[in-house]
C-alpha atoms as a PDB file:
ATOM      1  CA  UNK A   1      19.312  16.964  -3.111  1.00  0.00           C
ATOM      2  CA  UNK A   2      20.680  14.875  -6.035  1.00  0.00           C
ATOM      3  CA  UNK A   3      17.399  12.875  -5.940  1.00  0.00           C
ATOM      4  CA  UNK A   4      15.072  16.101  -5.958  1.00  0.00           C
ATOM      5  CA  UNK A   5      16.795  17.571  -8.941  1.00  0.00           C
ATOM      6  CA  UNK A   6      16.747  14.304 -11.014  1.00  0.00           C
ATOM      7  CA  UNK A   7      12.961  14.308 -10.766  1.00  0.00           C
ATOM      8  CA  UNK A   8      12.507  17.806 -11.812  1.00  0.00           C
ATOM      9  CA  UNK A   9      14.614  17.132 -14.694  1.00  0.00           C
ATOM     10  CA  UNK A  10      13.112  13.907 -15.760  1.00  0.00           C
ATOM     11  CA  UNK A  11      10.259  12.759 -18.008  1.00  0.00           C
ATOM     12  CA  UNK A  12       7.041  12.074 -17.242  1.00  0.00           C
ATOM     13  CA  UNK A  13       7.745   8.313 -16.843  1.00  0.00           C
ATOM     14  CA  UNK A  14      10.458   9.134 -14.633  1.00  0.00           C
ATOM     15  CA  UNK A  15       8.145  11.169 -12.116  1.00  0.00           C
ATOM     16  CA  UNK A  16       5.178   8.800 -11.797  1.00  0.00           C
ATOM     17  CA  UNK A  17       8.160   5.970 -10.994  1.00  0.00           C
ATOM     18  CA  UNK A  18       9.503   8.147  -8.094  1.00  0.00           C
ATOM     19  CA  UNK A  19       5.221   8.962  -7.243  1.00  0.00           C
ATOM     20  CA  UNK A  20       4.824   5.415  -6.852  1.00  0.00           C
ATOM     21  CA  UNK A  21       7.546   5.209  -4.767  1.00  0.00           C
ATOM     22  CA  UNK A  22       7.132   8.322  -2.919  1.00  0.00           C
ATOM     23  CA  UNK A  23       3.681   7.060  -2.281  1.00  0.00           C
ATOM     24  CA  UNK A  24       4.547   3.577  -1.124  1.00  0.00           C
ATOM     25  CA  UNK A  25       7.285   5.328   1.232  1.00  0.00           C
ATOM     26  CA  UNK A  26       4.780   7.388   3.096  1.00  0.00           C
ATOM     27  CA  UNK A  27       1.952   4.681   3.070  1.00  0.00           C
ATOM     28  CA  UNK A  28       5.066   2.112   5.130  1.00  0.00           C
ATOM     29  CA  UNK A  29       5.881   6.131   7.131  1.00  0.00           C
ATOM     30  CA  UNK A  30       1.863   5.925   7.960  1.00  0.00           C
ATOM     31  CA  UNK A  31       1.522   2.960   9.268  1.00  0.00           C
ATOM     32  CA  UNK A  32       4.771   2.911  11.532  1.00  0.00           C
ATOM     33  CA  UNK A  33       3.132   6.682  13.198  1.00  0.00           C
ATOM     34  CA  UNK A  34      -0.044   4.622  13.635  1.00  0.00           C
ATOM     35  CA  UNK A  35       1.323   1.622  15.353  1.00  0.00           C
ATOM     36  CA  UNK A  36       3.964   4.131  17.460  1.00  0.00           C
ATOM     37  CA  UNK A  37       0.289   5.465  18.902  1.00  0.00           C
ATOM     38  CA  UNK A  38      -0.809   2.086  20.395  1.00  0.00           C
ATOM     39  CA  UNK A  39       1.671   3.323  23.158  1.00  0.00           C
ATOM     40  CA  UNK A  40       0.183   4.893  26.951  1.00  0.00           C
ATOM     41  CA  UNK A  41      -0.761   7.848  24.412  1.00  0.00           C
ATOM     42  CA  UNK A  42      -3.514   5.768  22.253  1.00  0.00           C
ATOM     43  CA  UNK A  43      -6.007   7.732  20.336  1.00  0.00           C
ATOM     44  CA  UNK A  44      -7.960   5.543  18.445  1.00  0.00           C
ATOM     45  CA  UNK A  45      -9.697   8.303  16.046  1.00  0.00           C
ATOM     46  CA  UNK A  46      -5.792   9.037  15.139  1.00  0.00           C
ATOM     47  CA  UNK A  47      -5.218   5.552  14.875  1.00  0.00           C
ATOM     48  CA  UNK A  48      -8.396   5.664  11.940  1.00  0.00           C
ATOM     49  CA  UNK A  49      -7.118   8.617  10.491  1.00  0.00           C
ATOM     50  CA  UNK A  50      -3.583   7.528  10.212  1.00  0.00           C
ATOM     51  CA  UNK A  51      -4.473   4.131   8.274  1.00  0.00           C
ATOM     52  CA  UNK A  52      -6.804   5.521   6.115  1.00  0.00           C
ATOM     53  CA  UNK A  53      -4.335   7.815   4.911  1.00  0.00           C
ATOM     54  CA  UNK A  54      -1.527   5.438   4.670  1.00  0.00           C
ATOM     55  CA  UNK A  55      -4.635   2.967   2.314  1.00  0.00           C
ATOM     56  CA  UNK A  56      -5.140   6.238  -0.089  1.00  0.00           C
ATOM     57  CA  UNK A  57      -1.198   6.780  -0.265  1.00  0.00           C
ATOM     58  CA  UNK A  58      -0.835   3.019  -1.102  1.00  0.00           C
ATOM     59  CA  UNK A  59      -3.469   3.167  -3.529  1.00  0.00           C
ATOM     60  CA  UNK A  60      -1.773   6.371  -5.225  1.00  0.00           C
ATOM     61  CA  UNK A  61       1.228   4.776  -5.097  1.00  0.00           C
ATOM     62  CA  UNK A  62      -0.166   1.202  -6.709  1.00  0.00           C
ATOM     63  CA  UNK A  63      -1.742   3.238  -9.371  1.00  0.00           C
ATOM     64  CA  UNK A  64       1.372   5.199 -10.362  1.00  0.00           C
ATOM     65  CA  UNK A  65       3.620   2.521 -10.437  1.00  0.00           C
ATOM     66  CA  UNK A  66       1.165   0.387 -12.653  1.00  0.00           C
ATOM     67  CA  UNK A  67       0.878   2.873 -15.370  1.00  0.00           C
ATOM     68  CA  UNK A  68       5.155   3.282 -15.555  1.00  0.00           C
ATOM     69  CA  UNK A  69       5.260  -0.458 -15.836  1.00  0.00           C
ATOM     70  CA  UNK A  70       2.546  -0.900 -18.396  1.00  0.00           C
ATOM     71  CA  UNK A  71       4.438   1.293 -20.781  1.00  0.00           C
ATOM     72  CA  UNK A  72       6.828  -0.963 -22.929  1.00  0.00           C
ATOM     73  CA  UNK A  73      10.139   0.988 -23.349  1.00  0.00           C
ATOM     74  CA  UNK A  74      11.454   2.495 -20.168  1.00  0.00           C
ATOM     75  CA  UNK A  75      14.914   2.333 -18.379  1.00  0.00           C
ATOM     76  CA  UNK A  76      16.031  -0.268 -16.052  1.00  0.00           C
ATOM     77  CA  UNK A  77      16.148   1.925 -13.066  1.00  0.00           C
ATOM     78  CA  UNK A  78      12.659   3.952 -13.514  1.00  0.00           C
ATOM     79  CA  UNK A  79      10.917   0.191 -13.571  1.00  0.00           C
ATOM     80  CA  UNK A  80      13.190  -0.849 -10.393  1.00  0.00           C
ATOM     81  CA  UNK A  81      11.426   2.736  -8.776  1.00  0.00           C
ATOM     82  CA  UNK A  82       8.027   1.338 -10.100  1.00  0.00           C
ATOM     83  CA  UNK A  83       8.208  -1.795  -8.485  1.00  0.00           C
ATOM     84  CA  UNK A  84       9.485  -1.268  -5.128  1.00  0.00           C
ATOM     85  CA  UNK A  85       6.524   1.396  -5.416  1.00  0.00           C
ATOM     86  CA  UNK A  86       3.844  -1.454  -6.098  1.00  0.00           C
ATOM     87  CA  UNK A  87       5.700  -3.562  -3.339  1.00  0.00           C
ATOM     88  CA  UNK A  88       5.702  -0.993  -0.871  1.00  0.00           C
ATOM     89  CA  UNK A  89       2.455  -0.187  -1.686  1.00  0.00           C
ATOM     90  CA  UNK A  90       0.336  -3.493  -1.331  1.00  0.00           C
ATOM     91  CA  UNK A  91       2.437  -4.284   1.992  1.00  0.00           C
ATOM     92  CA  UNK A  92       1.126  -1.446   3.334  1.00  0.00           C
ATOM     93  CA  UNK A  93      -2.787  -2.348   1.797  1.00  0.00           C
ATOM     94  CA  UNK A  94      -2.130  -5.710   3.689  1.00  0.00           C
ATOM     95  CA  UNK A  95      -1.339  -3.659   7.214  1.00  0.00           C
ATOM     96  CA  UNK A  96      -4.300  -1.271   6.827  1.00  0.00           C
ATOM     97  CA  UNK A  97      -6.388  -4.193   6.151  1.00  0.00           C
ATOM     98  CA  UNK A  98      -4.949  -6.076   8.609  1.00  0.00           C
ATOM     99  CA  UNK A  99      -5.184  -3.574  11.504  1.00  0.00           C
ATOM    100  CA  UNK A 100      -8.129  -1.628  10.483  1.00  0.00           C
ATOM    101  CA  UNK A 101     -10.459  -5.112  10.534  1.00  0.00           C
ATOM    102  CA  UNK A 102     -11.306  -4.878   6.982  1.00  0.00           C
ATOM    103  CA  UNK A 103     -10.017  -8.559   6.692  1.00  0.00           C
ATOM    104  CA  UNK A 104     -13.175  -9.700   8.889  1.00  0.00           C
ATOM    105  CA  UNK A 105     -15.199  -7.874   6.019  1.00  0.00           C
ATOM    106  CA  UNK A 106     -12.990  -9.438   3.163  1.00  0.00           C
ATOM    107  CA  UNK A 107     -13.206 -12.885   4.989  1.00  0.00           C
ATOM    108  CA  UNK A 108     -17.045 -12.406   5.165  1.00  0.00           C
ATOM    109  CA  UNK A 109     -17.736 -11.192   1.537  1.00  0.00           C
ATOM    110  CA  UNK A 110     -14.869 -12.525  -0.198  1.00  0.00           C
ATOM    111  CA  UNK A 111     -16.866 -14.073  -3.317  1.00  0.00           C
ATOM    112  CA  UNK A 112     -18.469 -10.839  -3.760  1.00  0.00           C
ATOM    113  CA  UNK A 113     -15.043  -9.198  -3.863  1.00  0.00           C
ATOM    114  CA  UNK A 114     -13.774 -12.014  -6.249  1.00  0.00           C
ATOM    115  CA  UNK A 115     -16.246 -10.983  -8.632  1.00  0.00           C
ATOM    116  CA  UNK A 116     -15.297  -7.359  -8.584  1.00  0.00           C
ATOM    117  CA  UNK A 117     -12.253  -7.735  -7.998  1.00  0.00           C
ATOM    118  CA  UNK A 118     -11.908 -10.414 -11.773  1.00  0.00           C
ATOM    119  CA  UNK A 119     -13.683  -7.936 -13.297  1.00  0.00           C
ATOM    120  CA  UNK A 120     -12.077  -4.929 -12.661  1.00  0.00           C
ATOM    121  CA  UNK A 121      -9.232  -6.626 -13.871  1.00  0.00           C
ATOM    122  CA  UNK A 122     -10.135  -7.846 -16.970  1.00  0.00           C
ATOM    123  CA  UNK A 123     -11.409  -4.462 -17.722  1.00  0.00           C
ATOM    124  CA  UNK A 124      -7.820  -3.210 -16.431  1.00  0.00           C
ATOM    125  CA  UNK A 125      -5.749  -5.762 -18.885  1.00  0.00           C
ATOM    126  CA  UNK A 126      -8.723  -4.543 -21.946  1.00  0.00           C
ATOM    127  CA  UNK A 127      -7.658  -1.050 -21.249  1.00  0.00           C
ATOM    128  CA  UNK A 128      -3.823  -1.560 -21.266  1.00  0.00           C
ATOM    129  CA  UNK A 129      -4.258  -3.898 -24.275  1.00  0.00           C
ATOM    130  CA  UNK A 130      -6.303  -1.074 -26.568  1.00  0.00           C
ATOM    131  CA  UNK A 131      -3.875   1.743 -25.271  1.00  0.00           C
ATOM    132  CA  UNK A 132      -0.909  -0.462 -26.597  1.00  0.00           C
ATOM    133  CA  UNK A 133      -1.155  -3.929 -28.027  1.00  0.00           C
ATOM    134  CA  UNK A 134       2.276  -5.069 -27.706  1.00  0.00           C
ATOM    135  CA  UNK A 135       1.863  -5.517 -23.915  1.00  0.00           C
ATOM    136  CA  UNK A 136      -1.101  -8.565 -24.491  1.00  0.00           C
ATOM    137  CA  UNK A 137       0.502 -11.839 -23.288  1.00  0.00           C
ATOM    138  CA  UNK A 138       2.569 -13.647 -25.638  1.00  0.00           C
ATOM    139  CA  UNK A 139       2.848 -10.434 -27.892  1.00  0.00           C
END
């Protein structure tokens, strides 16, 4: 209950930190439901449903906890929150990629997704760097 009321009465910084790592929670909650349904009881349309919800709860999560650790002055504790977020939240991106067969896709087309992916990014650092210049590298 302690943790409830300390993100009601927090900032905004404070909240996205425990979103991310809410988020990243449920994503690594997701994925163990889906792999308890390869049992005698598999349902393979669950099994779809289950990952891609746990890949748009990782996503959520990776996105919150990127904009709390972009920002230049906040408490030891809310970036701690932020980065177990991100870490729980690309660990479970790996499993849903892993166990939904994207990785044959990524394997196939991985220049392609190089490409995008360096691009987005560089537009990702240009964005962070106009919002607040004292987070360029070396600044």
């Amino acid at each position: 209950m302690r943790i409830l009321e300390r993100i009601r009465a927090g900032s905004g910084v404070e909240r996205e930190a425990s979103y991310g790592l809410q988020a990243g929670l449920l994503a690594i909650a997701l994925i163990g439901i889906t792999l308890a349904t390869f049992g005698p009881f598999f349902f393979l349309s669950l099994a779809y449903v289950l990952m891609s919800a746990a890949g748009a709860f990782a996503l959520l999560g990776w996105r919150w906890a990127d904009r709390v650790l972009h920002l230049a002055k906040t408490q030891s504790r809310v970036r701690t929150d932020a980065q177990i977020g991100r870490i729980l939240s690309i660990v479970s991106l790996l499993f849903v990629l892993y166990y939904s067969g994207l990785w044959i896709l990524l394997a196939v087309t991985w220049p392609i997704v190089l490409f995008f992916g360096l691009l987005a990014w560089s537009a990702h650092r240009a964005r962070v760097t106009a919002r607040d210049p004292s987070t360029e590298a070396g600044a």
